[in-house]
N, C-alpha and C. Protein backbone atom coordinates (compact mmCIF):
# COMPACT_ATOMS: atom_id res chain seq x y z
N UNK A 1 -43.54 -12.11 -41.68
CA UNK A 1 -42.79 -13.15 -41.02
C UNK A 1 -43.78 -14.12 -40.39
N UNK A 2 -43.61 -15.21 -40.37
CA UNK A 2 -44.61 -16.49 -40.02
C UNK A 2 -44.38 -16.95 -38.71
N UNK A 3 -44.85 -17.32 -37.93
CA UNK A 3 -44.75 -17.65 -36.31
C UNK A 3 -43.78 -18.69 -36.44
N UNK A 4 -43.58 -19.29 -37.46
CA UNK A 4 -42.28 -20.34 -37.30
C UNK A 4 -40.87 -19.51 -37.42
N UNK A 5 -40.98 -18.82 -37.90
CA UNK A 5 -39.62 -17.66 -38.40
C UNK A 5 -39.29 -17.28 -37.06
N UNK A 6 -40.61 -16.30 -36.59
CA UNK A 6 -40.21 -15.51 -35.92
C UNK A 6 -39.68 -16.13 -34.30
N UNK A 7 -40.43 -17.64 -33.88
CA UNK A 7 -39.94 -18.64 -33.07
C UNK A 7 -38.74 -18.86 -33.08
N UNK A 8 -38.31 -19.47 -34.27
CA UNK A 8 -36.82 -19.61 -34.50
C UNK A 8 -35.72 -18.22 -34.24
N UNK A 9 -36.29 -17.22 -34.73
CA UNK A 9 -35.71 -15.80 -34.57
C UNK A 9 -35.44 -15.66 -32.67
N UNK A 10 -36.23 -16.37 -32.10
CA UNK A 10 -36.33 -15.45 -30.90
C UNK A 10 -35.23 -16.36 -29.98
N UNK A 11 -35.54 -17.83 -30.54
CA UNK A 11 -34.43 -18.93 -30.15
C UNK A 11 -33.06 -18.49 -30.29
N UNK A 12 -32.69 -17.93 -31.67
CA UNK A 12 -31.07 -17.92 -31.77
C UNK A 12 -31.03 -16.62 -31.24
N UNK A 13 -31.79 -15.43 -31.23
CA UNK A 13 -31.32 -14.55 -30.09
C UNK A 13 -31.52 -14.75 -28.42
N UNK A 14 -32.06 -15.72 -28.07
CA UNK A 14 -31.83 -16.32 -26.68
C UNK A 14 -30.21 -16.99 -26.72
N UNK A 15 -30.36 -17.86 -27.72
CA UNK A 15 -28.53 -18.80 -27.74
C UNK A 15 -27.99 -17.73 -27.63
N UNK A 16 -28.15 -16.25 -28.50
CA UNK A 16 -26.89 -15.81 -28.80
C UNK A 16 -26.56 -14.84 -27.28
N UNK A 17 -27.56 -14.80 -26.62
CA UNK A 17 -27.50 -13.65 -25.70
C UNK A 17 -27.19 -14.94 -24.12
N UNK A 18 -27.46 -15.96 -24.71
CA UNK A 18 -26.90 -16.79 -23.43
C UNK A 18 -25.38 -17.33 -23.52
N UNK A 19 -25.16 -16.93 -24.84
CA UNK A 19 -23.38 -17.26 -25.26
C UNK A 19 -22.66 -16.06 -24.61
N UNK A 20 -23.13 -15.01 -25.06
CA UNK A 20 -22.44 -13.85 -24.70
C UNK A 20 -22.71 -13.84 -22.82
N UNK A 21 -23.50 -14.31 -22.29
CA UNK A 21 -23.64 -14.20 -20.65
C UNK A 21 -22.59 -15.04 -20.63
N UNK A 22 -22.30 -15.77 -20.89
CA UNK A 22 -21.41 -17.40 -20.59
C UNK A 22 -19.93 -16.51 -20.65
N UNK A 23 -19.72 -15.98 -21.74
CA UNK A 23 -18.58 -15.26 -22.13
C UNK A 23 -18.20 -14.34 -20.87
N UNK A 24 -19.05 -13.14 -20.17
CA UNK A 24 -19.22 -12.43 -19.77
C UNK A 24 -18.83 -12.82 -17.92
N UNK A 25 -19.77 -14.30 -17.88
CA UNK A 25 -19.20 -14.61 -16.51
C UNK A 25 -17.84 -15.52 -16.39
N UNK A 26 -17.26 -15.82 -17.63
CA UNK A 26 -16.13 -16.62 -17.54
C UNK A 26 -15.34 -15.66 -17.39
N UNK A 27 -15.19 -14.12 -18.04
CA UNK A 27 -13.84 -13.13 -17.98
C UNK A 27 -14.42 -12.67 -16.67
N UNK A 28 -15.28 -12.55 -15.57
CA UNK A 28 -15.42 -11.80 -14.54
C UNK A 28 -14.99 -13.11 -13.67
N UNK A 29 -15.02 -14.27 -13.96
CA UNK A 29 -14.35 -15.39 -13.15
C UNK A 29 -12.69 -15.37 -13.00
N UNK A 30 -12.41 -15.29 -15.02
CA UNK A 30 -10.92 -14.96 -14.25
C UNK A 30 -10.76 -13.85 -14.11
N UNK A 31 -10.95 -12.96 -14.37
CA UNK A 31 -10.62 -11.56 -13.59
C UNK A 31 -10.86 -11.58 -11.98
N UNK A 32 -11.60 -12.13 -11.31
CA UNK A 32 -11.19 -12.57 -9.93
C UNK A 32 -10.19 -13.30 -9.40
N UNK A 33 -9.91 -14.57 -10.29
CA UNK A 33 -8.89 -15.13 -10.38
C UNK A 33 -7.45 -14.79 -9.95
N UNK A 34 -7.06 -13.55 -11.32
CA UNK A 34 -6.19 -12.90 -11.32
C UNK A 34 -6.32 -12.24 -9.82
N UNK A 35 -6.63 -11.49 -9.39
CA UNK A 35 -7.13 -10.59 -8.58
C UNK A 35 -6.76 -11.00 -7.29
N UNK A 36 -6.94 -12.33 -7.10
CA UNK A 36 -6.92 -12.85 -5.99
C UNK A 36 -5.79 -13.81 -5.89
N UNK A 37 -4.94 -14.14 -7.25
CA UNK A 37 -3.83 -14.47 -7.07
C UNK A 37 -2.82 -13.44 -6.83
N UNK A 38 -3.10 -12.34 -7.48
CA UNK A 38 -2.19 -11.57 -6.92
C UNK A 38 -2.22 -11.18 -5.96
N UNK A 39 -3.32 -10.58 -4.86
CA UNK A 39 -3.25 -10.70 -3.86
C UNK A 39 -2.45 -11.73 -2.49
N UNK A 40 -2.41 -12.89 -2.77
CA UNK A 40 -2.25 -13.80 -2.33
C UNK A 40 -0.53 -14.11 -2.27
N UNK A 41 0.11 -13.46 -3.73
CA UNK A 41 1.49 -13.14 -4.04
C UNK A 41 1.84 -12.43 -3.14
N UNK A 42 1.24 -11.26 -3.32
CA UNK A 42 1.48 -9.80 -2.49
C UNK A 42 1.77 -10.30 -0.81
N UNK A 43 0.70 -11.06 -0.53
CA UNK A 43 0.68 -11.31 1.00
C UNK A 43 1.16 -12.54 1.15
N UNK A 44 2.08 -13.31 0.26
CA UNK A 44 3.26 -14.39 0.64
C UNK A 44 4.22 -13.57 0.54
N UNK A 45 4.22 -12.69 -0.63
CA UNK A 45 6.13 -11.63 -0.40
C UNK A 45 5.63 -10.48 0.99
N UNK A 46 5.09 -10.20 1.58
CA UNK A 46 4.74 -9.26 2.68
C UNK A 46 5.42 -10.79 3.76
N UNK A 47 5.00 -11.31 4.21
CA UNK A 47 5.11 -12.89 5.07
C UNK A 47 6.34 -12.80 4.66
N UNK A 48 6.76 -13.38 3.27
CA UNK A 48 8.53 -13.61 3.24
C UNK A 48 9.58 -12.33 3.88
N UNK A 49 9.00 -10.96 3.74
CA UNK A 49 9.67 -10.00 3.82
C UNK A 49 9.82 -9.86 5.33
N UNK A 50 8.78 -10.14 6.32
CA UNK A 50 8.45 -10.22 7.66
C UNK A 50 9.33 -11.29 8.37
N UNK A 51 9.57 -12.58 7.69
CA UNK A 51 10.44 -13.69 7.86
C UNK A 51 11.56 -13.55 8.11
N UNK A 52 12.13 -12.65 7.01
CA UNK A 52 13.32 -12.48 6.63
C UNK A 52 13.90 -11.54 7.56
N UNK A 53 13.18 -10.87 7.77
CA UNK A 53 13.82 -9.43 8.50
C UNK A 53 13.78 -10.41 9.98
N UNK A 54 13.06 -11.04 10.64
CA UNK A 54 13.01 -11.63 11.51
C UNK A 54 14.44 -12.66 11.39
N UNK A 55 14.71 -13.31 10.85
CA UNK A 55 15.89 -13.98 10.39
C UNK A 55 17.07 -13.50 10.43
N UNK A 56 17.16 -12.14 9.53
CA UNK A 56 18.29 -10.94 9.35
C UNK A 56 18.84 -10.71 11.05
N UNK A 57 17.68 -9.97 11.93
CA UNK A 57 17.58 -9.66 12.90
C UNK A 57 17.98 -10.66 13.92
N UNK A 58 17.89 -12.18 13.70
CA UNK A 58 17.81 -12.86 14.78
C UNK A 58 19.57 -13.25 14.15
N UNK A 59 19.75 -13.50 13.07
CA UNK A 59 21.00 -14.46 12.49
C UNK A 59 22.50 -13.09 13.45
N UNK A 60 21.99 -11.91 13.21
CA UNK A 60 23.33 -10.93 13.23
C UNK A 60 23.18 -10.85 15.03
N UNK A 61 22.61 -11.37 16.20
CA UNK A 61 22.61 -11.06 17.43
C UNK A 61 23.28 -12.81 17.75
N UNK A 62 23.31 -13.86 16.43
CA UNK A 62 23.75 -14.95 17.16
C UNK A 62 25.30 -15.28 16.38
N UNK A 63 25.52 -14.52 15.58
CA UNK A 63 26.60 -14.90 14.47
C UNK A 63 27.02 -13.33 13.86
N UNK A 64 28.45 -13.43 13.67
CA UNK A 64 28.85 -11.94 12.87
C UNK A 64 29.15 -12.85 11.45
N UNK A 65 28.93 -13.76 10.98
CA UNK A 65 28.83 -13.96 9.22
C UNK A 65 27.27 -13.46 8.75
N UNK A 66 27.53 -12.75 7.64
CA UNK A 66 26.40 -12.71 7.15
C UNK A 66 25.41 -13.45 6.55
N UNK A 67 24.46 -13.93 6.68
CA UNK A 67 23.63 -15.26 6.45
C UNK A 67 22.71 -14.73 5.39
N UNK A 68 22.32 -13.17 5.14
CA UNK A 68 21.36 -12.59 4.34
C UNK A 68 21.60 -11.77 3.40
N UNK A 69 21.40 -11.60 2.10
CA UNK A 69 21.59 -10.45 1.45
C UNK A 69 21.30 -8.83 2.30
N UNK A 70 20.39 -8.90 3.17
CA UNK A 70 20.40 -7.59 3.75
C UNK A 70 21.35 -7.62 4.85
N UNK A 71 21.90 -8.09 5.36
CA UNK A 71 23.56 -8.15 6.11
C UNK A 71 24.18 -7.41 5.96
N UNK A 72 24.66 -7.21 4.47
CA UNK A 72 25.42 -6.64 3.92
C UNK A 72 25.24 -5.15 3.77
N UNK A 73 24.24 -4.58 4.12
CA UNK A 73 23.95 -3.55 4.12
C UNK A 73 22.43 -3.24 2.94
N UNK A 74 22.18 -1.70 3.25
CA UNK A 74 20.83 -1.36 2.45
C UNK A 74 21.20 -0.27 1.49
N UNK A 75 20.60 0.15 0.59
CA UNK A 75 20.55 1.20 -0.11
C UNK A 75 19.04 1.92 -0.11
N UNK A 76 19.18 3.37 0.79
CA UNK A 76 18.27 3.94 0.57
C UNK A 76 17.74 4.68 -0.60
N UNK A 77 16.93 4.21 -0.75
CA UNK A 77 15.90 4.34 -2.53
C UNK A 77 16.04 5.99 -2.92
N UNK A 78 15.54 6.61 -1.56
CA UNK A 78 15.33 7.85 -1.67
C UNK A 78 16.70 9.14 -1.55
N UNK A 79 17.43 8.53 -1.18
CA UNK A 79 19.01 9.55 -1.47
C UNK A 79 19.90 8.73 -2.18
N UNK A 80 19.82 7.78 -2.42
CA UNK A 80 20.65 6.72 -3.38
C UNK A 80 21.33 7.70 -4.27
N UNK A 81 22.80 7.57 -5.02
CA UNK A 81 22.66 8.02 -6.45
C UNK A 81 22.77 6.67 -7.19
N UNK A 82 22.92 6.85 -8.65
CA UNK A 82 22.73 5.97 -9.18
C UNK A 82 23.78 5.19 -9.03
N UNK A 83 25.02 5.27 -8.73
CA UNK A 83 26.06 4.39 -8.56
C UNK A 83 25.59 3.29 -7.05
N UNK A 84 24.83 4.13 -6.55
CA UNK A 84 24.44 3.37 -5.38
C UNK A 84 23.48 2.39 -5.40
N UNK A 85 22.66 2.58 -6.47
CA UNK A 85 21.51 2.04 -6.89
C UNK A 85 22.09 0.88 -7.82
N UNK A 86 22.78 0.74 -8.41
CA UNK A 86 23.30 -0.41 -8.84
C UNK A 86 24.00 -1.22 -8.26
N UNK A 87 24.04 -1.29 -6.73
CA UNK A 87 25.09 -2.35 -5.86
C UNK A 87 23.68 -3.24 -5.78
N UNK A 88 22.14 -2.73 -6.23
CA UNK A 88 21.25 -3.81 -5.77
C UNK A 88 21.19 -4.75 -7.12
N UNK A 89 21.26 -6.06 -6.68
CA UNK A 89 20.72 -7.38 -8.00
C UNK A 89 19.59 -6.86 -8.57
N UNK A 90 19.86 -7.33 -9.94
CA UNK A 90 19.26 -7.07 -11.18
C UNK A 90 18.48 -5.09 -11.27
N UNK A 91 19.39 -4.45 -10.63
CA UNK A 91 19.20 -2.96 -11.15
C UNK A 91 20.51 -2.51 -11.89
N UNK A 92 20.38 -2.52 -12.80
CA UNK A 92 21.67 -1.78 -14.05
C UNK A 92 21.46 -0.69 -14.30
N UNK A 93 22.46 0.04 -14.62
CA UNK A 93 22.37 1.81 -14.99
C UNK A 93 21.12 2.30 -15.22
N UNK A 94 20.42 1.62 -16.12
CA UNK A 94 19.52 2.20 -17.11
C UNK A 94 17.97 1.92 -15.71
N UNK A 95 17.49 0.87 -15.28
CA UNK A 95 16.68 0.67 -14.25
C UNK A 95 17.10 2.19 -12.89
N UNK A 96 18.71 2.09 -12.66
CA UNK A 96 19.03 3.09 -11.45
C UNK A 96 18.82 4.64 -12.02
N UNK A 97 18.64 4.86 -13.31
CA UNK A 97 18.34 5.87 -13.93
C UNK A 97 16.98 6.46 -13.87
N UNK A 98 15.79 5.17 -13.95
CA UNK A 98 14.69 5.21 -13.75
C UNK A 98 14.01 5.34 -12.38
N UNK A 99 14.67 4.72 -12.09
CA UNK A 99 14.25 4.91 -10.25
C UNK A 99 14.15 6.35 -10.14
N UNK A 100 15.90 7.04 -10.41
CA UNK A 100 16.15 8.83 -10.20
C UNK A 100 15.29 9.63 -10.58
N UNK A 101 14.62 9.18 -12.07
CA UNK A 101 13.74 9.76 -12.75
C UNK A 101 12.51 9.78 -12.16
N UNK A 102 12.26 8.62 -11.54
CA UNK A 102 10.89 8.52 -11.05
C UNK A 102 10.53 9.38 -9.81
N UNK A 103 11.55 9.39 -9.04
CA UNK A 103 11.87 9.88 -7.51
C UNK A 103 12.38 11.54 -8.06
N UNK A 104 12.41 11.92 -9.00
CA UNK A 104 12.67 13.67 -9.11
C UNK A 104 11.28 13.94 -9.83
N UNK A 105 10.33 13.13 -9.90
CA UNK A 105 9.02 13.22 -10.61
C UNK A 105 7.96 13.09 -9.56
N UNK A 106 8.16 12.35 -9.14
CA UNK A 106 6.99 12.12 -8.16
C UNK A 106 7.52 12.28 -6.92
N UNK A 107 8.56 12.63 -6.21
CA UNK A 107 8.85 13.16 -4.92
C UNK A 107 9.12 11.67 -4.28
N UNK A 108 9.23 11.76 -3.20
CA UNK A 108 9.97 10.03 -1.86
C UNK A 108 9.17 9.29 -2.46
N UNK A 109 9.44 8.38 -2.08
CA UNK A 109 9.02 6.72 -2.07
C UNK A 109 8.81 6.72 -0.57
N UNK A 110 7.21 6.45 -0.76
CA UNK A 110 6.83 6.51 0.99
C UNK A 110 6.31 4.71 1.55
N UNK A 111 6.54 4.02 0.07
CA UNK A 111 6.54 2.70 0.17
C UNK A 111 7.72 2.17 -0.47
N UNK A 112 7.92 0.80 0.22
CA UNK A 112 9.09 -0.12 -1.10
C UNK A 112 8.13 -0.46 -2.52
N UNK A 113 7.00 -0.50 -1.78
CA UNK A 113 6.38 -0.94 -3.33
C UNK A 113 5.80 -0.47 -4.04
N UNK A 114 6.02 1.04 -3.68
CA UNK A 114 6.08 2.54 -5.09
C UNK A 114 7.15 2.48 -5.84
N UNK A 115 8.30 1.49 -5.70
CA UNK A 115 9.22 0.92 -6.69
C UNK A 115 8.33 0.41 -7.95
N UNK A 116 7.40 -0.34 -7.48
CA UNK A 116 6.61 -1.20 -8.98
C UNK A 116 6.22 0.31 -9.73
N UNK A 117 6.14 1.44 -9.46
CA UNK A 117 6.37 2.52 -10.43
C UNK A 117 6.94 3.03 -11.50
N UNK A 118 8.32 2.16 -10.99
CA UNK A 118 8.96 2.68 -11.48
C UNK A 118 9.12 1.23 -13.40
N UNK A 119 9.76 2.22 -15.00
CA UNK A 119 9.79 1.26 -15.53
C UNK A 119 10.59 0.18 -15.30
N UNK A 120 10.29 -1.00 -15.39
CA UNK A 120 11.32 -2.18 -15.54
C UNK A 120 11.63 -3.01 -14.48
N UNK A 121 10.91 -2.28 -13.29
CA UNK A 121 10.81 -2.82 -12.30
C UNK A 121 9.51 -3.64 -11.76
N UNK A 122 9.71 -4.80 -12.06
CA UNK A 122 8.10 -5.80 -11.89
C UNK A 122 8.51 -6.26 -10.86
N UNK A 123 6.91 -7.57 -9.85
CA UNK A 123 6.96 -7.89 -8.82
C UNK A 123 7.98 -8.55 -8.26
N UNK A 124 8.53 -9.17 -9.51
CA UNK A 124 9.81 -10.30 -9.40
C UNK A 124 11.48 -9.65 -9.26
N UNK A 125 11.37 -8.38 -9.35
CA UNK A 125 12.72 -7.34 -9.15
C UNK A 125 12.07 -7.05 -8.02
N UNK A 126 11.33 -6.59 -7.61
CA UNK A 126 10.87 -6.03 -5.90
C UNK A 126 10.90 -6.99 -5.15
N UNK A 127 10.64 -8.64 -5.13
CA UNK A 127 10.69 -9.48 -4.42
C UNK A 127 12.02 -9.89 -3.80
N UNK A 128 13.29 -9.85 -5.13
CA UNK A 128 14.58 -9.90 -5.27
C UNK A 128 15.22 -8.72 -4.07
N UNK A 129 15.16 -7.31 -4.65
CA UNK A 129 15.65 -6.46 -3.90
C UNK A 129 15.03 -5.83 -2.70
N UNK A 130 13.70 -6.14 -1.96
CA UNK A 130 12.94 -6.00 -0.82
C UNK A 130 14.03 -5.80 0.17
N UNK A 131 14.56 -6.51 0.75
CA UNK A 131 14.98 -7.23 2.08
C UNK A 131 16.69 -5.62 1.99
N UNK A 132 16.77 -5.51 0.09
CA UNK A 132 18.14 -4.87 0.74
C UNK A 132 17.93 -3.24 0.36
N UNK A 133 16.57 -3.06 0.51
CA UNK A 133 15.60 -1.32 0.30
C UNK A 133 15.09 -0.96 1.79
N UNK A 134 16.00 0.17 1.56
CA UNK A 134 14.95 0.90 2.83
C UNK A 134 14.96 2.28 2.44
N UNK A 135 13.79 3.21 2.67
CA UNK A 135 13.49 4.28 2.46
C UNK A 135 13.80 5.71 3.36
N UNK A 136 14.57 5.16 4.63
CA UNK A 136 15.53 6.23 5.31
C UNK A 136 16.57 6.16 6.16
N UNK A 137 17.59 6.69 6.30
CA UNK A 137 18.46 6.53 7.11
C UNK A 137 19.87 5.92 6.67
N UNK A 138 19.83 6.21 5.05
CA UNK A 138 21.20 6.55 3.88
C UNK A 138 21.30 5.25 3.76
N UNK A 139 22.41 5.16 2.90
CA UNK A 139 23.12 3.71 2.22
C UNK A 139 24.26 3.25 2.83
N UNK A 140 23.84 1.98 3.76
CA UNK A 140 24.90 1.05 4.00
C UNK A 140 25.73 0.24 3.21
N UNK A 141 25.13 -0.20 2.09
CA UNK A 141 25.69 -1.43 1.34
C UNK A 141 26.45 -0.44 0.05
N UNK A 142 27.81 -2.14 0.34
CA UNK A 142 29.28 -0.97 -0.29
C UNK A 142 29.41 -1.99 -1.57
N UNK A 143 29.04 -3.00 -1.09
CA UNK A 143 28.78 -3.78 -3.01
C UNK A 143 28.35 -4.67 -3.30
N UNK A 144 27.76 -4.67 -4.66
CA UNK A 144 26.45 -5.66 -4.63
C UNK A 144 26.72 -7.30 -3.89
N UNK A 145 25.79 -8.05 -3.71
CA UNK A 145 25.81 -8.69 -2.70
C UNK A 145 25.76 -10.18 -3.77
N UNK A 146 26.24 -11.29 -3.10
CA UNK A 146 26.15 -12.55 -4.43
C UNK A 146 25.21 -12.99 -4.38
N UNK A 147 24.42 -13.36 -5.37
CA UNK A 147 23.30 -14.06 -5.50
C UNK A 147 23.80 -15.82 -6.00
N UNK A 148 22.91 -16.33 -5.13
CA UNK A 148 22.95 -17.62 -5.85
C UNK A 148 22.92 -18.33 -7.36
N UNK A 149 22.96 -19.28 -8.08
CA UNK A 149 23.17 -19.28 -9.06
C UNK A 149 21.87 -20.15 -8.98
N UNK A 150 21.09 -20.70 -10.10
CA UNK A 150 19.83 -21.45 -9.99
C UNK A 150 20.04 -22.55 -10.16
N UNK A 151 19.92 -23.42 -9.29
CA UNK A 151 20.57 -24.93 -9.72
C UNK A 151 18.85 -25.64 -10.36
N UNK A 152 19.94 -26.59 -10.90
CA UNK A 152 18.73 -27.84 -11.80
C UNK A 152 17.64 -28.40 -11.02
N UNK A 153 16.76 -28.43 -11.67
CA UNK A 153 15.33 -28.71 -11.48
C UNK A 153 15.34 -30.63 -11.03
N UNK A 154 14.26 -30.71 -10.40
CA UNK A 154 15.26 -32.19 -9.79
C UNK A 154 15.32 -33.48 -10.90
N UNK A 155 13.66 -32.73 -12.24
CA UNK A 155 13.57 -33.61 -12.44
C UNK A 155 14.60 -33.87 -14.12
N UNK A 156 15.72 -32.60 -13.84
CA UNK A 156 16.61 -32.46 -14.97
C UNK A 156 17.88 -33.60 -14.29
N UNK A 157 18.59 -34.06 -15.62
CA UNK A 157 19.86 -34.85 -15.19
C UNK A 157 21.35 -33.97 -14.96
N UNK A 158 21.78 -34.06 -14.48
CA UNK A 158 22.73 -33.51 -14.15
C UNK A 158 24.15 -33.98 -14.51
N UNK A 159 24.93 -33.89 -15.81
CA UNK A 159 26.01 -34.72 -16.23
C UNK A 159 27.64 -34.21 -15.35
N UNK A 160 27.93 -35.35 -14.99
CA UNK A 160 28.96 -34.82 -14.44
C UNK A 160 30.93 -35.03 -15.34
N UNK A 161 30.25 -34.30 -16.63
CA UNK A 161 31.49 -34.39 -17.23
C UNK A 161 32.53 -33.34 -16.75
């Protein structure tokens, strides 16, 4: 091999080993990313959940209408049956099945958010049903509670036929 070869040789294994660093610190960039958005989720729904209960708490000592989905009562996770487990939004048989399953497998739920355990239940079902979970002291709530409907985005038209 001739000193020009082997020059060139040593060049494209520098490119190739400075491509692969490049590669290497871009997935450890977003992998922080991620990391720290979720975090950041976590500790705006912790804040909303803190809000709310503050709200719940303050709305039922100034008013007997219920102003909150948790008003209406709670369903405890951990003696629930499944008929009970379905008075919460977006849990259907098959989710209140899983919960049972999960909770005769792994023993209490010593958090609300040993729910994300369970299948089918992501951050966006725990964010939903937070406020109407509690983990002792039985099931208040006698039926599921109304959820709002999602109205149009502002920058959609809205026909009023």
């Amino acid at each position: 091999m001739t000193k020009t070869n082997r020059s060139t040789s040593n060049e494209t294994g520098r490119r190739v080993m400075a491509s692969a660093a490049r590669r290497a610190i871009a997935w450890v960039i977003a992998s922080l990313a991620i990391v720290t958005s979720v975090a950041a989720s976590e500790a705006a729904a912790q804040s909303q959940a803190r809000a709310a209960g503050r709200t719940a708490a303050a709305s039922t000592t100034t008013s007997t209408a219920p102003t909150t989905p948790s008003a209406s009562g709670v369903v405890d996770v951990n003696s629930a049956t499944e008929a009970e487990l379905v008075l919460l939004p977006g849990i259907g048989p098959s989710k209140a099945r899983a919960i049972l399953a999960t909770r005769q497998r792994m023993g209490r739920f010593r958090r609300v958010e040993d729910l994300l355990r369970v299948r089918g239940i992501g951050r966006a079902t725990l964010r939903r049903i937070r406020t109407m979970v509690t983990l002792q002291g039985g099931t208040t709530m006698t039926s599921r509670p109304s959820t709002p409907r999602r109205s149009a985005a502002p920058d959609e038209e809205v026909s009023a036929e």
